[in-house]
Protein backbone atom coordinates (compact mmCIF):
# COMPACT_ATOMS: atom_id res chain seq x y z
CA UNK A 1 154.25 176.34 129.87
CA UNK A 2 156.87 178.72 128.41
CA UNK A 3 160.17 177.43 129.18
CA UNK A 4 162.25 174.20 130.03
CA UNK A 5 166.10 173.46 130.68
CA UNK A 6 167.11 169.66 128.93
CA UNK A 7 169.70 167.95 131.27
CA UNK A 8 171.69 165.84 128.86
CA UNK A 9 172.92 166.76 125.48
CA UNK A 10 173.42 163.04 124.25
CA UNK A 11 170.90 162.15 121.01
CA UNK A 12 167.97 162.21 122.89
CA UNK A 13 168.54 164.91 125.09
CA UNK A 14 169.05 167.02 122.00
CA UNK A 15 166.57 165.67 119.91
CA UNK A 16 164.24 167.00 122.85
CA UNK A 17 165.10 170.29 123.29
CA UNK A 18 164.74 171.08 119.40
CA UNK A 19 161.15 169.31 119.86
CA UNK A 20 160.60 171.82 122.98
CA UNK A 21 162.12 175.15 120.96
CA UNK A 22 159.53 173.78 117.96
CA UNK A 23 156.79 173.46 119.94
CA UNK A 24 157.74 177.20 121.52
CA UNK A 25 159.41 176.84 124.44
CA UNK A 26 162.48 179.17 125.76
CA UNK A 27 164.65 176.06 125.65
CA UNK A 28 168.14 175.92 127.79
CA UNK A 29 170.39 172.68 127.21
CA UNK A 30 173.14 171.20 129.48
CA UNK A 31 175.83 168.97 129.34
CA UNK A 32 178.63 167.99 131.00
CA UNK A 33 181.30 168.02 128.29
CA UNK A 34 182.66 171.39 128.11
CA UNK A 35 184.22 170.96 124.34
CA UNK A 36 181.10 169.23 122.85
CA UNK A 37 179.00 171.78 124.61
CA UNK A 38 181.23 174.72 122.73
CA UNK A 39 180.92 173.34 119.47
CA UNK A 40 176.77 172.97 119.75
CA UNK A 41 176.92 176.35 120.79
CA UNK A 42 178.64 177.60 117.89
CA UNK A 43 177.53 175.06 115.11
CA UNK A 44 174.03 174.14 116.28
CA UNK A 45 175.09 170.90 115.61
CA UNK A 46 176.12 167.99 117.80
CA UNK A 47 178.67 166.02 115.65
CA UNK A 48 179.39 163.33 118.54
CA UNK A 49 175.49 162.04 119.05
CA UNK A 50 172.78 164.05 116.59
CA UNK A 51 174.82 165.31 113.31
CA UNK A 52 171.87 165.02 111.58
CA UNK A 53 169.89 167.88 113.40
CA UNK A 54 170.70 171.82 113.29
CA UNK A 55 169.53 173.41 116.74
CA UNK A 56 167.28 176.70 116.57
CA UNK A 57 169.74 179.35 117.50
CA UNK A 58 166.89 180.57 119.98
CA UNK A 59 168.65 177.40 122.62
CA UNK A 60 170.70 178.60 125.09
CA UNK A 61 173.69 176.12 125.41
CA UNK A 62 175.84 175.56 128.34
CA UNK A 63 178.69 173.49 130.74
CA UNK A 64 177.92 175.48 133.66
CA UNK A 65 174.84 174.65 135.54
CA UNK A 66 175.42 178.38 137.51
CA UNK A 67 174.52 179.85 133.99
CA UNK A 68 171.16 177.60 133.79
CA UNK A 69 168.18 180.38 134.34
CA UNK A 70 164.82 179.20 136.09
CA UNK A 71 162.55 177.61 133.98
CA UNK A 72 159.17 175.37 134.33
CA UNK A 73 160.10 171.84 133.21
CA UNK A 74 162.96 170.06 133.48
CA UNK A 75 163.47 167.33 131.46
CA UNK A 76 166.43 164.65 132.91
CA UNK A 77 167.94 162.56 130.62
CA UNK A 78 170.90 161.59 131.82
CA UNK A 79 172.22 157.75 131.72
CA UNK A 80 170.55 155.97 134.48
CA UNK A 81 174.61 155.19 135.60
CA UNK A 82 174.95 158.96 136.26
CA UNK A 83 171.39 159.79 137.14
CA UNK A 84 172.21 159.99 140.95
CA UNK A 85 175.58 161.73 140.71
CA UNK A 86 173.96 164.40 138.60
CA UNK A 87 170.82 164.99 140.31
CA UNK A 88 173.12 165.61 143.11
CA UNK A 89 174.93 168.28 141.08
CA UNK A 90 171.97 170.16 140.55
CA UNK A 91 170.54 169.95 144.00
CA UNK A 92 173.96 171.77 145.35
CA UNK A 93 174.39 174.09 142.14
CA UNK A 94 170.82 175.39 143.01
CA UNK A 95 168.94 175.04 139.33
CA UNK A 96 165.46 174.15 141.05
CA UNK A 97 163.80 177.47 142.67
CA UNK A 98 160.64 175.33 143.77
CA UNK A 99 157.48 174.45 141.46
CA UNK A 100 159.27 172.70 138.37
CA UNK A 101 157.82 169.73 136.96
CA UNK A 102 160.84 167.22 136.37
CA UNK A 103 160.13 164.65 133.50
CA UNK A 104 163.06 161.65 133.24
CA UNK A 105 163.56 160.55 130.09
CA UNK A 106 165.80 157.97 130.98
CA UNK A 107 165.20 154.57 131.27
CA UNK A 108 167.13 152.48 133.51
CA UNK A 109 166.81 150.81 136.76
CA UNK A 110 169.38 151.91 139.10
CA UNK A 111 171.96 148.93 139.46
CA UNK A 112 172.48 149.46 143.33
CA UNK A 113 168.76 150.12 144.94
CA UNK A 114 166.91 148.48 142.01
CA UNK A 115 165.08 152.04 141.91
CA UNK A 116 163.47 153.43 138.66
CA UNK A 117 164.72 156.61 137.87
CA UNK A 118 161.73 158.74 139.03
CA UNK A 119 162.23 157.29 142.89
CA UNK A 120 165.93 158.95 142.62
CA UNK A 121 164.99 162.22 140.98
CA UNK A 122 162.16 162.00 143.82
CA UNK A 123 164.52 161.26 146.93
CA UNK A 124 166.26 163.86 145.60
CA UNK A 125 164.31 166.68 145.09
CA UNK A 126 160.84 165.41 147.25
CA UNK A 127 158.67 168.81 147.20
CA UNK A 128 158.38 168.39 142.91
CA UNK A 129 155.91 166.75 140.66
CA UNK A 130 157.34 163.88 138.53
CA UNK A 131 156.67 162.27 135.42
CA UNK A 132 158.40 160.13 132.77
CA UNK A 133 158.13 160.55 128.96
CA UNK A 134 158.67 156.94 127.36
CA UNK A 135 157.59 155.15 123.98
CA UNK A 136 159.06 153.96 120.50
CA UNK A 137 160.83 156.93 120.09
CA UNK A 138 164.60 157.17 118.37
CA UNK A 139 166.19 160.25 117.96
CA UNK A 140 167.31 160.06 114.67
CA UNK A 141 163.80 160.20 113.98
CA UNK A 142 162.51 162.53 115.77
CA UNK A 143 165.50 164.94 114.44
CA UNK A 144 163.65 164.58 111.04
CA UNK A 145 159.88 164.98 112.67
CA UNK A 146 159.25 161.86 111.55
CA UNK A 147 155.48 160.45 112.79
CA UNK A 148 156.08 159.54 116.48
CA UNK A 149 154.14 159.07 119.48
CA UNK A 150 154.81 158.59 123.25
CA UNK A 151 153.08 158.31 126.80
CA UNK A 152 153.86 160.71 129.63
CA UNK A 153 153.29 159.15 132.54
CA UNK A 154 152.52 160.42 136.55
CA UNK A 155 150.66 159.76 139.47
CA UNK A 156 149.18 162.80 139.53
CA UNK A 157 146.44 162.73 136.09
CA UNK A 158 146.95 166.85 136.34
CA UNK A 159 150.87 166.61 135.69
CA UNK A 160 150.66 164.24 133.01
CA UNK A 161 147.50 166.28 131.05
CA UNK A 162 149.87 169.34 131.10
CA UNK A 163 152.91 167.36 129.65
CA UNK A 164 150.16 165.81 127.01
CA UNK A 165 149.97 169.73 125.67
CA UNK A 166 153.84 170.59 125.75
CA UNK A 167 154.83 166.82 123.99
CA UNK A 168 152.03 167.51 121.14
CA UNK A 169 152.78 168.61 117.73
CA UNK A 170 151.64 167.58 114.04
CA UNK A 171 154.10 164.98 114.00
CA UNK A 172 154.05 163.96 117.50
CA UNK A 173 151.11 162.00 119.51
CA UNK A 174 151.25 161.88 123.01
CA UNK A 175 149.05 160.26 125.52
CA UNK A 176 148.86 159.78 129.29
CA UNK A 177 149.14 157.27 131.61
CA UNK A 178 148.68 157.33 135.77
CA UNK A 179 150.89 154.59 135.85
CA UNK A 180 154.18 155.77 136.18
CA UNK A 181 155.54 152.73 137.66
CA UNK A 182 154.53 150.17 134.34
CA UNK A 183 155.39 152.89 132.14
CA UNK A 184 158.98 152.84 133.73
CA UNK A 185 159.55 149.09 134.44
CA UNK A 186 158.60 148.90 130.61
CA UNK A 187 160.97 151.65 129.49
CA UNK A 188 164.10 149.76 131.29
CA UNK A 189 162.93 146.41 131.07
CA UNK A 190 163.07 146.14 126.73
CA UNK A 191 166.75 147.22 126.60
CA UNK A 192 168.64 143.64 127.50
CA UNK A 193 165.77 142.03 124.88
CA UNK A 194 167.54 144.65 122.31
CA UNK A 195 170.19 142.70 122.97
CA UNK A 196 169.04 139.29 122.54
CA UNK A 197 167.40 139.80 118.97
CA UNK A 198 170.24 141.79 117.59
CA UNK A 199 172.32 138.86 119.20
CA UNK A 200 170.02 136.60 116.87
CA UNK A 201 170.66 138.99 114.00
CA UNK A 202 174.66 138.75 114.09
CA UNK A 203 174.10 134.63 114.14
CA UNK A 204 171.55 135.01 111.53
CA UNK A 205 169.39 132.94 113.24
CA UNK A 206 166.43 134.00 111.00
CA UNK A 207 162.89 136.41 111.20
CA UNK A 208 160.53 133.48 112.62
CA UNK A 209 163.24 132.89 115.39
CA UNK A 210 163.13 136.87 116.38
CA UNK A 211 159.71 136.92 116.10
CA UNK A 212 159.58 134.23 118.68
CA UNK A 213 162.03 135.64 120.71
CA UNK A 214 159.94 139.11 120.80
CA UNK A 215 156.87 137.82 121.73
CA UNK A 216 158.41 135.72 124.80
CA UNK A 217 159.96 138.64 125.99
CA UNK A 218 156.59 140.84 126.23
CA UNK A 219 155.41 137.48 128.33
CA UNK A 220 158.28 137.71 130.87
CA UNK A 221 157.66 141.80 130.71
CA UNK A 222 154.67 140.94 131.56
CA UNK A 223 155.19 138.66 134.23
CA UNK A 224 158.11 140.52 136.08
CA UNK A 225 156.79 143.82 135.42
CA UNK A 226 153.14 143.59 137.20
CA UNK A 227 155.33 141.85 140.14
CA UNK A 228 156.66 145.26 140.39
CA UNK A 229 154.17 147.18 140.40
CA UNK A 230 153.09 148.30 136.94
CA UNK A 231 149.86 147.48 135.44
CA UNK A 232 149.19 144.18 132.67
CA UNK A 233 148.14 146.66 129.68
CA UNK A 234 150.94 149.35 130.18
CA UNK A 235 153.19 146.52 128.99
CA UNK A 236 150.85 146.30 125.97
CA UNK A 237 151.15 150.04 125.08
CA UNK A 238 153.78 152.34 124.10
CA UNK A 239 156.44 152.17 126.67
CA UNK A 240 156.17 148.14 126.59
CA UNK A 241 155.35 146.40 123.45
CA UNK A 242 155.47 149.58 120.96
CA UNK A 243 159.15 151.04 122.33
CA UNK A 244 159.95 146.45 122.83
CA UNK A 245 159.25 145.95 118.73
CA UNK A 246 161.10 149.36 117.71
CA UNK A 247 164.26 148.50 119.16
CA UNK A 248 164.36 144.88 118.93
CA UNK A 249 164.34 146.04 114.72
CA UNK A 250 165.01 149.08 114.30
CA UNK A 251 169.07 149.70 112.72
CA UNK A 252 169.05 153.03 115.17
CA UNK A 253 168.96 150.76 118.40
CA UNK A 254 172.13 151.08 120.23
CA UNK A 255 171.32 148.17 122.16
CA UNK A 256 170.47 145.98 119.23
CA UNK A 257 173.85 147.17 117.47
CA UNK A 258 175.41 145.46 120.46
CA UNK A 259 173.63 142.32 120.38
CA UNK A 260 174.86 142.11 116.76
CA UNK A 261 178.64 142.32 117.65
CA UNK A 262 178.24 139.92 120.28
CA UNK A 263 176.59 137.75 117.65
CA UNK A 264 179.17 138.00 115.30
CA UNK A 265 181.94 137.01 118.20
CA UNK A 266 183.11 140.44 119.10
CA UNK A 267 184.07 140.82 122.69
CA UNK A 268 181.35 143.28 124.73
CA UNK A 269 184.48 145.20 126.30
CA UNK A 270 185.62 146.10 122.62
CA UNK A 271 182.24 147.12 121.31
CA UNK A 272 181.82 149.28 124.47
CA UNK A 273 185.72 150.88 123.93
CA UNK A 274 184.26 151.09 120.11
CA UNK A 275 181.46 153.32 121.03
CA UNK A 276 180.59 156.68 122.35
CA UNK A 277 176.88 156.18 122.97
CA UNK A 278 175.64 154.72 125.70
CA UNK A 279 173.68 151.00 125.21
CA UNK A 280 171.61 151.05 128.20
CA UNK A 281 170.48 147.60 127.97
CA UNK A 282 173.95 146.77 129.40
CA UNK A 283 173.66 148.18 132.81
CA UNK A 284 170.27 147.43 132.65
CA UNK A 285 170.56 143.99 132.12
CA UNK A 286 172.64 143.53 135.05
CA UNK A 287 169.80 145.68 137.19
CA UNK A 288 167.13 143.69 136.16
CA UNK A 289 168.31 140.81 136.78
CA UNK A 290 169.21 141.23 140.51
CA UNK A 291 165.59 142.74 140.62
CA UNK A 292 164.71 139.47 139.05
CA UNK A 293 166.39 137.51 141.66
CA UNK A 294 164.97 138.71 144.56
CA UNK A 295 161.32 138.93 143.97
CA UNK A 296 161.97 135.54 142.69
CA UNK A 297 160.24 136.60 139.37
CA UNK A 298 161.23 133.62 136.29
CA UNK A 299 163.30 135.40 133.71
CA UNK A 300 164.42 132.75 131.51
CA UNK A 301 165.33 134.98 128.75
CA UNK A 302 167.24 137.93 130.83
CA UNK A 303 169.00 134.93 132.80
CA UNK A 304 171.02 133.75 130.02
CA UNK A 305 171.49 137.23 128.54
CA UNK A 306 172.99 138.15 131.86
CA UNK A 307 175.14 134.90 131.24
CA UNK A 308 176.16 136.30 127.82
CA UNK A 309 176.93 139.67 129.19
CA UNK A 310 178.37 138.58 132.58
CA UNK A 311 179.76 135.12 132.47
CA UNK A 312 181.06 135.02 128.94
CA UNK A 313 178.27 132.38 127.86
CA UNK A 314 178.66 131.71 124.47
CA UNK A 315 175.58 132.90 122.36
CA UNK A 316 174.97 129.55 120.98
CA UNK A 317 175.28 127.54 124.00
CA UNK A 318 172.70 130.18 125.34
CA UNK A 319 170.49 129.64 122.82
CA UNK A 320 170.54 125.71 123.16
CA UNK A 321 169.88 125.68 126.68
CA UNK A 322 166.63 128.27 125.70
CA UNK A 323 165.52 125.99 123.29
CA UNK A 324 166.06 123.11 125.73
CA UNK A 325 163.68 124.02 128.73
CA UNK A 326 160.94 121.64 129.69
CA UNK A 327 157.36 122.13 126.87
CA UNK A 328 154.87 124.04 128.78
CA UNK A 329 151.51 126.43 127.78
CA UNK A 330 152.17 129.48 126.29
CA UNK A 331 150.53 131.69 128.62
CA UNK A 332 152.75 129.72 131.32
């Protein structure tokens, strides 16, 4: 594989295509923002997301998806919000002449249709192979090639072998998985938990208690995620417990950040105004937990997160009525 075309120039987006252009590829990058776009193309640097990182000059940079030439992967990462509109945007501009592989990168459940993101990019463009690239993996990080590793994931073993050689460098380990549908539902399904322990963090509720709080969540990942679909032990690898533990600690998880707000008592509509990036366990939350609802599926952890999101439930009160529930076996 020679070249590839990055839809989405947020952090990730852009710490990918400097990973691609590393690892050789003819890299083109898109975004929507036609200022922020104009000042990557002439700094090779994105101020707004990745300030960090210098892009190889080699990256074509661009607005216009008419100036996007053919290329053999696309790589989507787009907020799972957008996802839809966008993949719609490309279907009329034209960017796919037939045989790309597209790879999401985003992970989200889409609110409406309770689809993962590879069913849209599917509906959408039904005669390509798709995959999903997910995993403890923050951009900051990977800007400084920092040891990282990931799991490409696709229901056809031939797809997700040839991603395997493109995501592999000396600082990056990437394996494979068949099931795309886990490896999704895992992706989405740690963002809202984000939330909770950095939630726990602004009340400084303590290690042991986010600890605990961690380890319940992989049980109900567990639980609502084989309901849909995915497999027990993809929740056990990278895109579930691995990408669960680096964002319910890690200081570069946006979604954590917010829990920590809301913890301290700041509204969620003024950290959102406050913020450029986009904390998908928001949207996600609310997603998941309609999912939740209708497969019947017992979330008692995303329940009152969707309270403290949706209803205004106080954190505390939240965390009382957690601690309250009936004594039962752990593997219950």
């Amino acid at each position: 594989m020679k070249s590839a075309v990055v839809f989405g120039a947020g952090s990730w987006g852009t710490a990918l295509a400097a990973m691609l252009a590393e690892r050789g590829l003819h890299v083109q990058l898109w975004g929507r923002d036609e200022t922020l776009m104009r000042e990557i193309a002439e700094t090779r640097k994105n101020s707004r997301y990745l300030p960090t990182l210098k892009l190889p000059r080699e990256i074509m940079v661009t607005h216009r998806m008419e100036e996007l030439k053919a290329a053999e992967l696309a790589v989507i990462v787009i907020p799972s919000k957008g996802l839809r509109s966008v993949a719609g945007e490309m279907k009329k501009a034209g960017v796919f002449r037939g045989g790309e592989l597209l790879l999401s990168c985003t992970k989200g459940i889409e609110l409406e249709t309770g689809e993962q993101m590879s069913e849209i990019i599917g509906e959408i463009f039904p005669q390509h192979s798709l995959a999903a690239l997910s995993g403890p993996n923050h951009a900051e990080e990977i800007a400084q090639q920092l040891p990282s590793a990931a799991v490409v994931a696709s229901e056809n073993p031939e797809v997700a072998v040839q991603l395997q050689g493109v995501f592999t460098l000396p600082w990056f380990r990437c394996y494979t998985s068949d099931d795309l549908t886990g490896v999704e539902w895992a992706g989405a399904m740690k963002n809202p938990y984000a939330i909770a322990a950095g939630i726990a963090r602004g009340l400084n509720l303590g290690d042991n208690a986010i600890a605990a709080l961690v380890t319940r969540a992989l049980a109900e990942m567990v639980r609502f995620g084989v309901k849909q679909g995915g497999r027990v032990e993809t929740f056990y690898g990278l895109s579930g417990v691995g990408d669960l533990v680096a964002t319910c600690y890690s200081e570069h998880s946006r979604n954590n950040r917010v829990g920590k707000l809301l913890g301290q008592g700041k509204s969620l509509a003024d950290i959102i105004a406050g913020t450029r990036m986009v904390a998908e366990g928001v949207p996600n939350t609310e997603s998941l937990w309609r999912c939740a609802r209708k497969i019947e599926a017992s979330t008692p952890l995303l329940d009152e997160i969707y309270a403290m999101l949706y209803q205004g439930k106080p954190p505390k009160e939240a965390l009382r009525e957690l601690l309250g529930r009936d004594p039962r076996p752990e593997v219950d």
